[in-house]
N, C-alpha and C. Protein backbone atom coordinates (compact mmCIF):
# COMPACT_ATOMS: atom_id res chain seq x y z
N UNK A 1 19.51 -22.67 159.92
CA UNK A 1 20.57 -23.44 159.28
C UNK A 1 20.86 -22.95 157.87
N UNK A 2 19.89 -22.01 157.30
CA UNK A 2 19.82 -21.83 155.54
C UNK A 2 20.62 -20.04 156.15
N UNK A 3 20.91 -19.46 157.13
CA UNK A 3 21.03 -18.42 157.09
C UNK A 3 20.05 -17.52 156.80
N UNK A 4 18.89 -17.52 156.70
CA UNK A 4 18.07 -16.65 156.56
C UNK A 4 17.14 -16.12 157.55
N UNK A 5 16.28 -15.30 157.74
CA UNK A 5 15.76 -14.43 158.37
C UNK A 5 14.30 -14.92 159.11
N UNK A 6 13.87 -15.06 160.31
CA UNK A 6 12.52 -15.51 160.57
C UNK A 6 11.56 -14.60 161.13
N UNK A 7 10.79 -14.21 159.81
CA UNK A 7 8.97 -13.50 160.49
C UNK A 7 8.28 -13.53 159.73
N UNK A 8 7.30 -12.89 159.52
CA UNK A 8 6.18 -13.11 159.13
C UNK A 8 5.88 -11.84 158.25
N UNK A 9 5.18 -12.12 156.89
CA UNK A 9 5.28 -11.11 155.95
C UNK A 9 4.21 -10.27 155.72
N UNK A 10 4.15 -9.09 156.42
CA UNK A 10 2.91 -8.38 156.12
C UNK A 10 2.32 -7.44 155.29
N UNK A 11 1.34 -7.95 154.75
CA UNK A 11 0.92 -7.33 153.26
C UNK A 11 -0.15 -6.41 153.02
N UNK A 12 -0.11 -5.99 152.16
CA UNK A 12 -1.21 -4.53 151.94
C UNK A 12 -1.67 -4.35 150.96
N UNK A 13 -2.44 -3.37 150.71
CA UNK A 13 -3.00 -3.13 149.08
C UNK A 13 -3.31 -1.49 149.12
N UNK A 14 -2.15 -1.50 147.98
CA UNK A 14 -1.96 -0.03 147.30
C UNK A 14 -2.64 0.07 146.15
N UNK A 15 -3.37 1.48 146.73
CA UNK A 15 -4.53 1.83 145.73
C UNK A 15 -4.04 3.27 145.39
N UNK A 16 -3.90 3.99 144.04
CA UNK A 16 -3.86 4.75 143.00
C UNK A 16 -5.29 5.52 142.54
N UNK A 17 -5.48 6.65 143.01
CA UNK A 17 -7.02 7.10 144.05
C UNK A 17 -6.70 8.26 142.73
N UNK A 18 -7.88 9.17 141.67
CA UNK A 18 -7.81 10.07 141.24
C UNK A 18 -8.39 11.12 142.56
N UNK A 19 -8.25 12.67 142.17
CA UNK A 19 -8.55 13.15 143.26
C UNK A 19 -10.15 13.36 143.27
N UNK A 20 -10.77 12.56 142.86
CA UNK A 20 -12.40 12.00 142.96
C UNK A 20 -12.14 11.46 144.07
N UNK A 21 -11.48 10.56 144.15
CA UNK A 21 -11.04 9.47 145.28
C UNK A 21 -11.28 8.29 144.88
N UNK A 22 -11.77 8.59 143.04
CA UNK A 22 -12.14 6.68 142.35
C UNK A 22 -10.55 6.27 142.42
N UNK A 23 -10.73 5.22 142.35
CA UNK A 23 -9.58 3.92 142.71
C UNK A 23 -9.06 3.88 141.09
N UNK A 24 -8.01 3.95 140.75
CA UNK A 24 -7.47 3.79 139.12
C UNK A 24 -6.87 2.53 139.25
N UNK A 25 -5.87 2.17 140.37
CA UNK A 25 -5.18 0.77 139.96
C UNK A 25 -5.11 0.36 141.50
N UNK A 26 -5.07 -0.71 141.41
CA UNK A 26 -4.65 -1.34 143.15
C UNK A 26 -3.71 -2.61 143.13
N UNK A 27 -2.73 -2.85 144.33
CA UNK A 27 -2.23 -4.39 143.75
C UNK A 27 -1.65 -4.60 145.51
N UNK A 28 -1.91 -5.96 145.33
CA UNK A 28 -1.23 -6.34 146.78
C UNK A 28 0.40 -6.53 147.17
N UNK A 29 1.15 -6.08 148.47
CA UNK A 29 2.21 -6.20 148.27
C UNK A 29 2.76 -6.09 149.48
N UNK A 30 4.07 -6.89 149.96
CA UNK A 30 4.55 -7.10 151.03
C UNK A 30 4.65 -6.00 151.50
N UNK A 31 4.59 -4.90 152.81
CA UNK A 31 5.11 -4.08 153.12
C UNK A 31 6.38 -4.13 154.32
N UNK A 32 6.82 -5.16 155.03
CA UNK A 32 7.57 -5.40 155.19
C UNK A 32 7.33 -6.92 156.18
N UNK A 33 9.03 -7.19 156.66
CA UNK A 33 8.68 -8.51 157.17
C UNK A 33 8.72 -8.79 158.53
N UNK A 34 7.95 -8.81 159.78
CA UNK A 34 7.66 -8.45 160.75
C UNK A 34 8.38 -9.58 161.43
N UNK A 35 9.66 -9.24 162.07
CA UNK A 35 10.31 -10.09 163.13
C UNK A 35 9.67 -10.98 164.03
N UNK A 36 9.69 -12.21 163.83
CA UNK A 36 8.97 -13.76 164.67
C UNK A 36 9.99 -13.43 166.08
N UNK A 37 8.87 -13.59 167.20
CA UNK A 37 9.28 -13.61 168.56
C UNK A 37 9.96 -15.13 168.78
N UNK A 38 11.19 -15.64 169.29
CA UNK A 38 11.08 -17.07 169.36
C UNK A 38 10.55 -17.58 171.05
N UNK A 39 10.37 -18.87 171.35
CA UNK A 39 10.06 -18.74 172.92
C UNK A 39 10.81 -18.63 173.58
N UNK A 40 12.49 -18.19 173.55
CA UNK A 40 13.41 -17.83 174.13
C UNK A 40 13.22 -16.32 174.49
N UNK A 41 12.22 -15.10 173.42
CA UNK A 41 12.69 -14.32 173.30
C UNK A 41 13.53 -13.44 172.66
N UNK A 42 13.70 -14.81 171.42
CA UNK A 42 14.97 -13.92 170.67
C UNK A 42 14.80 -13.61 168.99
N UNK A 43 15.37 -13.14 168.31
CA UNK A 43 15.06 -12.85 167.00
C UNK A 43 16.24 -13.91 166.31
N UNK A 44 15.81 -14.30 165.04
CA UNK A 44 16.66 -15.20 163.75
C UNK A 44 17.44 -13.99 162.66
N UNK A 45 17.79 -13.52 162.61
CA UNK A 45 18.25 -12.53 161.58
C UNK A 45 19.56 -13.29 160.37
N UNK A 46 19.33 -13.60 159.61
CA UNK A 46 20.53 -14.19 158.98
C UNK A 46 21.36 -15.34 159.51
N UNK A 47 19.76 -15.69 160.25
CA UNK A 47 20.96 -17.15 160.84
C UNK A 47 21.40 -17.54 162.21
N UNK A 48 21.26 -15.89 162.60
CA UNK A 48 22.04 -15.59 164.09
C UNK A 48 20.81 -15.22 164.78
N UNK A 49 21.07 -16.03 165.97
CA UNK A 49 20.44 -15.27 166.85
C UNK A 49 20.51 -14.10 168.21
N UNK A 50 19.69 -13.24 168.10
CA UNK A 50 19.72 -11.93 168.56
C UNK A 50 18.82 -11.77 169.78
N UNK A 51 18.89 -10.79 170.58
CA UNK A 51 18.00 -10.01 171.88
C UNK A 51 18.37 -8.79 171.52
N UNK A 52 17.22 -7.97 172.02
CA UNK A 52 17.16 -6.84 172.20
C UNK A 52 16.68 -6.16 173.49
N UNK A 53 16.57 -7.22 174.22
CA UNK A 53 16.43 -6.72 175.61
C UNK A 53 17.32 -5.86 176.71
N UNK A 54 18.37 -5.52 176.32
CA UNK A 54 19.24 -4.53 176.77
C UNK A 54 19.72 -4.12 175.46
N UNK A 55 20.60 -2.63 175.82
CA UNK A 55 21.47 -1.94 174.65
C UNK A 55 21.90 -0.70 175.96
N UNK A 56 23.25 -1.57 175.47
CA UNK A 56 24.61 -0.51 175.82
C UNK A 56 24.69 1.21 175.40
N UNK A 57 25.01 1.55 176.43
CA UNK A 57 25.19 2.86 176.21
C UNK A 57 26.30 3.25 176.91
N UNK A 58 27.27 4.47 176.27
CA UNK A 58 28.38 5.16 176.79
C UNK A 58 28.29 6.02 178.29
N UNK A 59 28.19 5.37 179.57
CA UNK A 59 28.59 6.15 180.69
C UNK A 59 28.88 7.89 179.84
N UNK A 60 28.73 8.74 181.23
CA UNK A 60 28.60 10.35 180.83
C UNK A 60 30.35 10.34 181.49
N UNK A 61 32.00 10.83 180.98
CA UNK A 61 32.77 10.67 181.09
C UNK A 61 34.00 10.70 180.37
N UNK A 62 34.74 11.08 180.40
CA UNK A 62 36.41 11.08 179.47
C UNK A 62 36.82 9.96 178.71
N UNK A 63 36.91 9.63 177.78
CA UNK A 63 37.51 8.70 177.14
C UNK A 63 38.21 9.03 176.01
N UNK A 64 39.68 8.62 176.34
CA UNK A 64 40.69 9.01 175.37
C UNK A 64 41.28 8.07 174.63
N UNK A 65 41.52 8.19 173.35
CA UNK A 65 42.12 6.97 172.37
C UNK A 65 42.92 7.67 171.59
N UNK A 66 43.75 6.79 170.87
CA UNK A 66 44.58 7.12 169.38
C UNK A 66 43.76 7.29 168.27
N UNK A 67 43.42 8.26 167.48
CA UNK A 67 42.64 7.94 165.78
C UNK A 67 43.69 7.29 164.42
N UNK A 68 42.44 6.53 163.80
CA UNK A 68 43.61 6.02 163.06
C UNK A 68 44.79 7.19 162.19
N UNK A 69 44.10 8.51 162.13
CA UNK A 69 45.31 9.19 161.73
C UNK A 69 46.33 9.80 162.30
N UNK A 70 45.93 9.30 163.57
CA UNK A 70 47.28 9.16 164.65
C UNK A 70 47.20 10.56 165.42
N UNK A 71 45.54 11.03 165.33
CA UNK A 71 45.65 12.64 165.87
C UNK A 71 44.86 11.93 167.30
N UNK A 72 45.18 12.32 169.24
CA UNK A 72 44.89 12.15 170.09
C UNK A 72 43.42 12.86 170.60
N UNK A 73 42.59 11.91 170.96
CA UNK A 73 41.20 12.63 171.27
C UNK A 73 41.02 12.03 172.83
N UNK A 74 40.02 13.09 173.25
CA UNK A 74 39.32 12.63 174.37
C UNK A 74 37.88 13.14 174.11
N UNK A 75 37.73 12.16 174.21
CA UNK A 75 35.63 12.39 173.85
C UNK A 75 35.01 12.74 175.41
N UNK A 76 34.71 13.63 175.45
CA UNK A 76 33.54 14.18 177.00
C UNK A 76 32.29 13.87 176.56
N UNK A 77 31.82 12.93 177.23
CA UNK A 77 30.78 12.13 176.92
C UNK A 77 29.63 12.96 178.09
N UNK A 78 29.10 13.56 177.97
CA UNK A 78 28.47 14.40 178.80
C UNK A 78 26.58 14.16 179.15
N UNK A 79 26.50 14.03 180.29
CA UNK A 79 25.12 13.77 180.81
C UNK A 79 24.25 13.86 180.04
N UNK A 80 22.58 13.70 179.00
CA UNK A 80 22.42 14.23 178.31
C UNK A 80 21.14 15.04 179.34
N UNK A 81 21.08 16.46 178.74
CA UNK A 81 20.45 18.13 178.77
C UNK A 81 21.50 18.62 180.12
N UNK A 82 22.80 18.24 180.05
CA UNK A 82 23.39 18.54 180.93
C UNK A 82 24.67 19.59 180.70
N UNK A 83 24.60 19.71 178.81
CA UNK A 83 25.31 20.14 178.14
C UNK A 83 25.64 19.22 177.01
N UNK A 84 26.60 20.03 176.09
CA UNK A 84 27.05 19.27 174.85
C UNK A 84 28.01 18.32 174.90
N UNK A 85 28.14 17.71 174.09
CA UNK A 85 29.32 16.36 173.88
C UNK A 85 29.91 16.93 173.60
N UNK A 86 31.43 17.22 173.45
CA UNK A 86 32.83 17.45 172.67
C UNK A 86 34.04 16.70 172.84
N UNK A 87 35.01 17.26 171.95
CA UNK A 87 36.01 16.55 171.72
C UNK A 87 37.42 17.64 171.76
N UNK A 88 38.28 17.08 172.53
CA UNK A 88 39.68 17.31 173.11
C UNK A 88 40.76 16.95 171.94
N UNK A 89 41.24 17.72 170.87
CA UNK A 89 42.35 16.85 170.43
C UNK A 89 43.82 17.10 170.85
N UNK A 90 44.90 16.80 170.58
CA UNK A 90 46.25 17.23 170.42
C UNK A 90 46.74 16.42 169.19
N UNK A 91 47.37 17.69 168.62
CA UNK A 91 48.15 17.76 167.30
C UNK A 91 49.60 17.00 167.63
N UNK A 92 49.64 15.62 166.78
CA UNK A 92 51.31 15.28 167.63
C UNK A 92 51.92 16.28 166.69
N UNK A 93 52.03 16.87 165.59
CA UNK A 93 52.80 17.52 165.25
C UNK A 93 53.36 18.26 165.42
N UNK A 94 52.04 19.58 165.94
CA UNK A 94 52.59 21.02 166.13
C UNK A 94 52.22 20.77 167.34
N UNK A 95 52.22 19.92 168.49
CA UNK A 95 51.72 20.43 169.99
C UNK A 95 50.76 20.88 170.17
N UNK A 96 49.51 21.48 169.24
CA UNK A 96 48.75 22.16 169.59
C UNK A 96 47.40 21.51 170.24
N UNK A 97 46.94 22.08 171.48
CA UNK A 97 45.80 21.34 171.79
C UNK A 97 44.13 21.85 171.41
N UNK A 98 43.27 21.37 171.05
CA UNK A 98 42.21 21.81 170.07
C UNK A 98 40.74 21.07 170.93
N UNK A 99 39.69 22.16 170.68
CA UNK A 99 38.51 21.58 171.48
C UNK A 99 37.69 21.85 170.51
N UNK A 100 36.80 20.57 170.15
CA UNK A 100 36.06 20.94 169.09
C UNK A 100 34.05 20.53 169.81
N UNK A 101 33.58 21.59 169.20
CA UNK A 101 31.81 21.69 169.34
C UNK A 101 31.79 21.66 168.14
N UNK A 102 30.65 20.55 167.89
CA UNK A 102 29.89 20.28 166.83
C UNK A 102 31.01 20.49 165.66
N UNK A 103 30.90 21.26 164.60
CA UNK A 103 31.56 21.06 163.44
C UNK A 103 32.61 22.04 163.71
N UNK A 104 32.87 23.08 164.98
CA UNK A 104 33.63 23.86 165.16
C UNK A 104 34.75 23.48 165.91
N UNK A 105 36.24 23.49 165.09
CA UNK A 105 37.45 22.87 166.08
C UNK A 105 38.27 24.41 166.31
N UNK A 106 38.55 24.71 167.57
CA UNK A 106 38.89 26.06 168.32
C UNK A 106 40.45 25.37 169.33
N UNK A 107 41.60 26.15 169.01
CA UNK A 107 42.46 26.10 170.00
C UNK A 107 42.09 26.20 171.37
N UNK A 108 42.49 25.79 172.30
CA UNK A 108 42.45 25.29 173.62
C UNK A 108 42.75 26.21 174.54
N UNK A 109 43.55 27.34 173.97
CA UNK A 109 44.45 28.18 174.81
C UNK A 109 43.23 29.19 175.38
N UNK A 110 42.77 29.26 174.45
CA UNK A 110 41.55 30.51 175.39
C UNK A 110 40.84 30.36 176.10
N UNK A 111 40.50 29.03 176.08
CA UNK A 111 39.28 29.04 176.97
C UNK A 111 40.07 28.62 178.04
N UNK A 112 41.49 28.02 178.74
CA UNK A 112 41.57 27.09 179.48
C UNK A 112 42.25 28.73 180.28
N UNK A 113 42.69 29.50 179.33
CA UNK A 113 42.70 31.27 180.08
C UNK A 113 41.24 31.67 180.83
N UNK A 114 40.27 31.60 180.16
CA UNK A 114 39.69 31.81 179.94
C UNK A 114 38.68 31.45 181.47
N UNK A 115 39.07 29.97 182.05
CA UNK A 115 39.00 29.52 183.30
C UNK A 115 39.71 29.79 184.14
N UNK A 116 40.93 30.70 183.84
CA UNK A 116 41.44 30.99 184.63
C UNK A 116 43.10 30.53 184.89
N UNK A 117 43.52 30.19 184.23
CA UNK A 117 44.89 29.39 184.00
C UNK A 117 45.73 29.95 184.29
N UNK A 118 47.06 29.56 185.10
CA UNK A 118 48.43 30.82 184.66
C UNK A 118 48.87 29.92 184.06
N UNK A 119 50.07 31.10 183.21
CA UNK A 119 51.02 30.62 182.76
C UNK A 119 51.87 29.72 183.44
N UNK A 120 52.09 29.57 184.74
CA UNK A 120 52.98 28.84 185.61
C UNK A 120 52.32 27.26 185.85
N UNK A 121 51.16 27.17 185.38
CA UNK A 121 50.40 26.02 185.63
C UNK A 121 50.41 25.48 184.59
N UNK A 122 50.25 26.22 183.08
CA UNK A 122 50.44 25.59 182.12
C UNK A 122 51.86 25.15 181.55
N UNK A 123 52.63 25.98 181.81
CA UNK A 123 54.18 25.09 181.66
C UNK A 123 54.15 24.06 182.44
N UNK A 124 53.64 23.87 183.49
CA UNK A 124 54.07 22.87 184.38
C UNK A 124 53.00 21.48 184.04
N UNK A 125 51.95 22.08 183.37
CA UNK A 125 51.29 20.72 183.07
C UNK A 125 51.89 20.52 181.13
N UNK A 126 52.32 21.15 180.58
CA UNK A 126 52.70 20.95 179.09
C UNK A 126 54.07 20.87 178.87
N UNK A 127 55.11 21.68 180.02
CA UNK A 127 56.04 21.88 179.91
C UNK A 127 56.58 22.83 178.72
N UNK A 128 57.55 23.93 179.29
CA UNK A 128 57.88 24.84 177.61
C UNK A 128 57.71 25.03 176.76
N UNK A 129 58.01 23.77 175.76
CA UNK A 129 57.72 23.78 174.61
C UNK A 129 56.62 23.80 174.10
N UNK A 130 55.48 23.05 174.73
CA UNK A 130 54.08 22.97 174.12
C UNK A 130 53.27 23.95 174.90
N UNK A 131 53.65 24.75 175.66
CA UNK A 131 53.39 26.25 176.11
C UNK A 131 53.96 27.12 175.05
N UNK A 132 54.54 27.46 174.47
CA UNK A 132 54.99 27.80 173.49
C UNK A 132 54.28 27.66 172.66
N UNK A 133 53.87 26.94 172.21
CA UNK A 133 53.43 26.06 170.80
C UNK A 133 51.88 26.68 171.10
N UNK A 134 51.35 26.35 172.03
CA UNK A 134 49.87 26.67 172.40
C UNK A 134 49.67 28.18 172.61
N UNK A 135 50.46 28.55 173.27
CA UNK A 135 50.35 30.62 173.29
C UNK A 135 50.27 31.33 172.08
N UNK A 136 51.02 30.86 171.33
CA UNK A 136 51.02 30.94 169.76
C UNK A 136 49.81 30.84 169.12
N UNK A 137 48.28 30.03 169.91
CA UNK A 137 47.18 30.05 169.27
C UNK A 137 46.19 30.61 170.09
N UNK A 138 46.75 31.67 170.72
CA UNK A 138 45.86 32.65 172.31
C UNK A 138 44.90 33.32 170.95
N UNK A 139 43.82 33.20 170.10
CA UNK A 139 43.30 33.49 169.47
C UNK A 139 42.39 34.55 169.99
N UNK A 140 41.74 35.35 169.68
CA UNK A 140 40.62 36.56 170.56
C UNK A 140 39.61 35.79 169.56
N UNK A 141 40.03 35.63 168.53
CA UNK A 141 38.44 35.57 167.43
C UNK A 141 38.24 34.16 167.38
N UNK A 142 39.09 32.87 168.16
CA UNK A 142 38.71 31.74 168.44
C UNK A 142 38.03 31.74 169.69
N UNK A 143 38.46 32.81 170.66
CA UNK A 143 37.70 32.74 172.11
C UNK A 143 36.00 33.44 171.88
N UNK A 144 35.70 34.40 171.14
CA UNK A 144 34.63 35.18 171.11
C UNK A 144 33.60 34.15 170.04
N UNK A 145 34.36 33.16 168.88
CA UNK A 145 33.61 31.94 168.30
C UNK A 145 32.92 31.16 169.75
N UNK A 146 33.71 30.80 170.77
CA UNK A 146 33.47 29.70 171.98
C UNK A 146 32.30 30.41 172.35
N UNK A 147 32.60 31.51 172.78
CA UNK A 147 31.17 32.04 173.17
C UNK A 147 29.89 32.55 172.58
N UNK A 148 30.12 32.35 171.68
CA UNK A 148 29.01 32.20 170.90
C UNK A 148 28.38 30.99 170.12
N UNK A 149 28.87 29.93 170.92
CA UNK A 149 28.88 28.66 170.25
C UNK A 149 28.07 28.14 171.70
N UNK A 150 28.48 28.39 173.04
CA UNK A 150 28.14 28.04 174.23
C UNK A 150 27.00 29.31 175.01
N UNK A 151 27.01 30.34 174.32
CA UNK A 151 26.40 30.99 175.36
C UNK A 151 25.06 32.14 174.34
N UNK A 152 24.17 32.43 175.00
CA UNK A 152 23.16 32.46 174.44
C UNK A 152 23.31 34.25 174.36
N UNK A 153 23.02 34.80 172.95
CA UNK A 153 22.88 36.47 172.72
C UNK A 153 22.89 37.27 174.01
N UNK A 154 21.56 36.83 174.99
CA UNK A 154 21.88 37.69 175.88
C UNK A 154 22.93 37.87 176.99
N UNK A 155 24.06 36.76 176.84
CA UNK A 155 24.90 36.60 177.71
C UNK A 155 26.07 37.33 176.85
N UNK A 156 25.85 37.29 175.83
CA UNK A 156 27.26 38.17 175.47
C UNK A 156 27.08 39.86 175.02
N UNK A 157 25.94 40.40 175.79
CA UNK A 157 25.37 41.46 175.57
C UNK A 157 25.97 42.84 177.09
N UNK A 158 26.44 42.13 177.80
CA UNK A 158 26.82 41.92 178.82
C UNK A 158 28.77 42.73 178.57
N UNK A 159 29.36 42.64 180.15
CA UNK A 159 31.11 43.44 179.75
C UNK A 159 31.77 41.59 179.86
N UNK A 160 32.85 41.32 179.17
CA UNK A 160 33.74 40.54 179.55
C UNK A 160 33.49 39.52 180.44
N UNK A 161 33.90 39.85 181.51
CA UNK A 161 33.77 39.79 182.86
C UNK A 161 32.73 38.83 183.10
N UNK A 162 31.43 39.19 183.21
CA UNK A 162 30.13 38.36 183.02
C UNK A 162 30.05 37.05 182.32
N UNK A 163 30.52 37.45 180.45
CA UNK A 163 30.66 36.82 179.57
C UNK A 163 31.05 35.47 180.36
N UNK A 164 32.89 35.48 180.92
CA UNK A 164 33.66 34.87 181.10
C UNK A 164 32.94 34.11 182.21
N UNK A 165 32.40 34.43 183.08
CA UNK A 165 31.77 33.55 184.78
C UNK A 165 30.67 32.68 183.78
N UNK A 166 29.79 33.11 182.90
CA UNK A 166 28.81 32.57 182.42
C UNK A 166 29.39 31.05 181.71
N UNK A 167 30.40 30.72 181.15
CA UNK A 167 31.11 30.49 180.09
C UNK A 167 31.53 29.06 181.15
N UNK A 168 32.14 29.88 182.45
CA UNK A 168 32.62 29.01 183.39
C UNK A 168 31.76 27.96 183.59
N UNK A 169 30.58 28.53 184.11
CA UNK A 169 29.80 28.23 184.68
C UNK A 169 28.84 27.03 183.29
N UNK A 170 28.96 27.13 182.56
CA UNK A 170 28.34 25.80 181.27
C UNK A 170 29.14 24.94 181.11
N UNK A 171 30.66 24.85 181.51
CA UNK A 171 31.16 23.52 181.39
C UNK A 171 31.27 23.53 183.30
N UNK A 172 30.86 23.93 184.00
CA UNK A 172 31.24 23.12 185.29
C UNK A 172 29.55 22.97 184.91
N UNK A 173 28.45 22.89 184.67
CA UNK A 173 27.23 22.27 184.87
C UNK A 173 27.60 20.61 183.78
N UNK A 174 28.26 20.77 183.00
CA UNK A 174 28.07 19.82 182.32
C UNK A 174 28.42 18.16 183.15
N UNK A 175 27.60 17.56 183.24
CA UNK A 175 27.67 16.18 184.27
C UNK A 175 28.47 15.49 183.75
N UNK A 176 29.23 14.74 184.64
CA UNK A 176 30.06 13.29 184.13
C UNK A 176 30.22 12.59 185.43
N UNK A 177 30.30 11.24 184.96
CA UNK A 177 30.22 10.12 186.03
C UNK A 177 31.72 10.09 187.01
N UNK A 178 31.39 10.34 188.05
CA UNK A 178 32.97 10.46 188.69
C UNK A 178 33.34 9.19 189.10
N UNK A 179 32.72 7.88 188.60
CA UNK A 179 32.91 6.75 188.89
C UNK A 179 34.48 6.33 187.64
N UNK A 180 33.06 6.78 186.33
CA UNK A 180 34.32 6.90 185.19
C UNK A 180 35.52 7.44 184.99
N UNK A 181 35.36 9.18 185.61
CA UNK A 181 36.77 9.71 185.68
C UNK A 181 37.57 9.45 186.69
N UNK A 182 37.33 8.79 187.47
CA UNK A 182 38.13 8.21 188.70
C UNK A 182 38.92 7.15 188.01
N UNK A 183 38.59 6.22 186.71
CA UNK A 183 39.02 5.35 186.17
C UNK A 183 39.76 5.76 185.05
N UNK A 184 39.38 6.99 184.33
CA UNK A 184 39.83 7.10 182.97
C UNK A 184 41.02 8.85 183.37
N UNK A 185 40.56 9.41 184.27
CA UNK A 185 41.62 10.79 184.47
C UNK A 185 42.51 10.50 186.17
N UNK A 186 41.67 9.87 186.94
CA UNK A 186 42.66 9.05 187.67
C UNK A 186 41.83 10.11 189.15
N UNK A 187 40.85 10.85 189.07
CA UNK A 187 40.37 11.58 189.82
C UNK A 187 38.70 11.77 189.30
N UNK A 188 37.79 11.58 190.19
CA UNK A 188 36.30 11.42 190.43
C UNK A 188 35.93 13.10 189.83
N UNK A 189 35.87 13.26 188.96
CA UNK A 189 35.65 14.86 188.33
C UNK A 189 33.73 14.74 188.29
N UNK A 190 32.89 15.69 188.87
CA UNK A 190 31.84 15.94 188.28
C UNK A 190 31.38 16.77 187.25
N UNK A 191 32.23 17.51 186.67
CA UNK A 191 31.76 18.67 185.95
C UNK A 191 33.27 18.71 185.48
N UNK A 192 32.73 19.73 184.43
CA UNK A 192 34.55 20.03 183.64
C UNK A 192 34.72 21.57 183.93
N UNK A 193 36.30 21.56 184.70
CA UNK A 193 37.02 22.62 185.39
C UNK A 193 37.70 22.83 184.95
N UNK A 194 38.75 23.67 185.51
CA UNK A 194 40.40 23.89 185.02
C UNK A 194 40.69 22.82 185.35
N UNK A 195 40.91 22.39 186.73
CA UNK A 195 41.41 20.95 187.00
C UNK A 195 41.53 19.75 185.99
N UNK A 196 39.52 19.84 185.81
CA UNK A 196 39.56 18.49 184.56
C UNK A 196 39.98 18.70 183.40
N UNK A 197 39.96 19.72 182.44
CA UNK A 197 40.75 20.24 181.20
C UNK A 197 42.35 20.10 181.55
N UNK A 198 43.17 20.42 182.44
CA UNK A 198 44.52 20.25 182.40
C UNK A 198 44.40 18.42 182.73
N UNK A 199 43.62 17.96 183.00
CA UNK A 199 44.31 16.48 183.40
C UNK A 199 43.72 15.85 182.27
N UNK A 200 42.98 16.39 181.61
CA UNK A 200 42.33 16.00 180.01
C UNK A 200 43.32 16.14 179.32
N UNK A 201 44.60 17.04 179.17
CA UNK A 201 45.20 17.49 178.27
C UNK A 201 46.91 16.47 178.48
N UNK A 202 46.79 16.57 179.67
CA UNK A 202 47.47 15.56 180.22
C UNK A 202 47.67 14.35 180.32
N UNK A 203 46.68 13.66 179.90
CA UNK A 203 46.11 12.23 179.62
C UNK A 203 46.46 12.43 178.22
N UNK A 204 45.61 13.34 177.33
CA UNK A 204 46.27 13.26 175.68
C UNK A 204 48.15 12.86 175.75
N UNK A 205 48.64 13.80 176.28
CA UNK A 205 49.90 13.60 176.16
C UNK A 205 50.49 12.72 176.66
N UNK A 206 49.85 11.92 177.77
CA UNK A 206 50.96 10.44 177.97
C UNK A 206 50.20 9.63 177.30
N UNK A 207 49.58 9.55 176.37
CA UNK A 207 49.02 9.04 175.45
C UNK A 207 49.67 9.03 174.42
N UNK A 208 49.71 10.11 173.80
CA UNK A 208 50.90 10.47 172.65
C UNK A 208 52.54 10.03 173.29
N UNK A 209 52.90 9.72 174.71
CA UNK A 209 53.88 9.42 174.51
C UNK A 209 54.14 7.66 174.88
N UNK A 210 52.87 7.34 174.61
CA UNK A 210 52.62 5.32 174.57
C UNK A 210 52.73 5.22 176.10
């Protein structure tokens, strides 16, 4: 009722040792305040009461939102040791679509070549203009960053060719719940493909268009 906190305060005594190991000063003192079990089970924290007997966690899966600076993401929430987490953006400005690892944000266009894409598939999932807009960022030194961000020295030691199957082959291992993408891309995806990247990119954009 006072809003305050219920446990029990457990205390200690700090001792100030020369390196003899004689004791110079000592004094007793709370070291912290050990959370009271109630017979419900539950904790008092400020008043409120709490459980900790479950904690939520994010399904492995696509989830796309607006940011408040109005730039479009899809978070790949990915199995964990199943691969990395990343993030999908599109630029409403310039059209451009962007995949970012860890602190590294890389145009989209190479790698989704890179799986194998035509041009006839990507107009038809972006339409002209933002085919346009995206060819414009066919980067070589953003695609050879990806692979070296995803694939380990001895894989890029290797011709092209190799590089590229290896490359494939780390985002189709990466797991996701096809329960979730059945709900959030509109199709049961296990792994991320060409398929799931164009309907990832696709989802950004009827997103961006409300």
């Amino acid at each position: 009722m006072t809003g305050q906190s219920q446990g029990r305060r457990l205390k200690g005594t700090w001792e100030l040792r020369d390196a003899a190991g004689q004791t110079l000063d000592q004094r007793e003192q709370v070291i912290a305040s050990v959370p009271y079990v109630t017979q419900q089970g539950t904790f008092i924290h400020n008043g409120s009461e709490y459980t900790l007997r479950n904690q939520q966690r994010l399904r492995p899966g696509i989830f796309t939102r607006r940011k408040e600076n109005g730039e479009i993401e899809s978070h790949a929430n990915i199995l964990p040791g199943k691969g990395p987490s990343h993030r999908y953006f599109l630029d409403p400005e310039k059209g451009v679509f962007y995949i970012k690892l860890g602190q590294a944000k890389l145009p989209l266009m190479p790698l989704v070549k890179a799986l194998g894409a035509t041009p006839e598939q990507l107009q038809e999932a972006w339409g002209p203009n933002l085919y346009a807009a995206n060819y414009a960022k066919d980067d070589p030194a953003a695609y050879s960053k990806l692979k070296a961000k995803l694939l380990r020295p001895a894989d890029l030691d290797g011709d092209d060719r190799t590089a590229r199957e290896k490359l494939i082959g780390v985002f189709q291992n990466m797991e996701l719940d096809p329960e979730v993408t059945q709900r959030t891309l509109g199709k049961p995806y296990k792994g991320i493909g060409l398929d799931t990247m164009l309907d990832i990119t696709k989802k950004l954009l009827a997103v961006s268009k409300g």
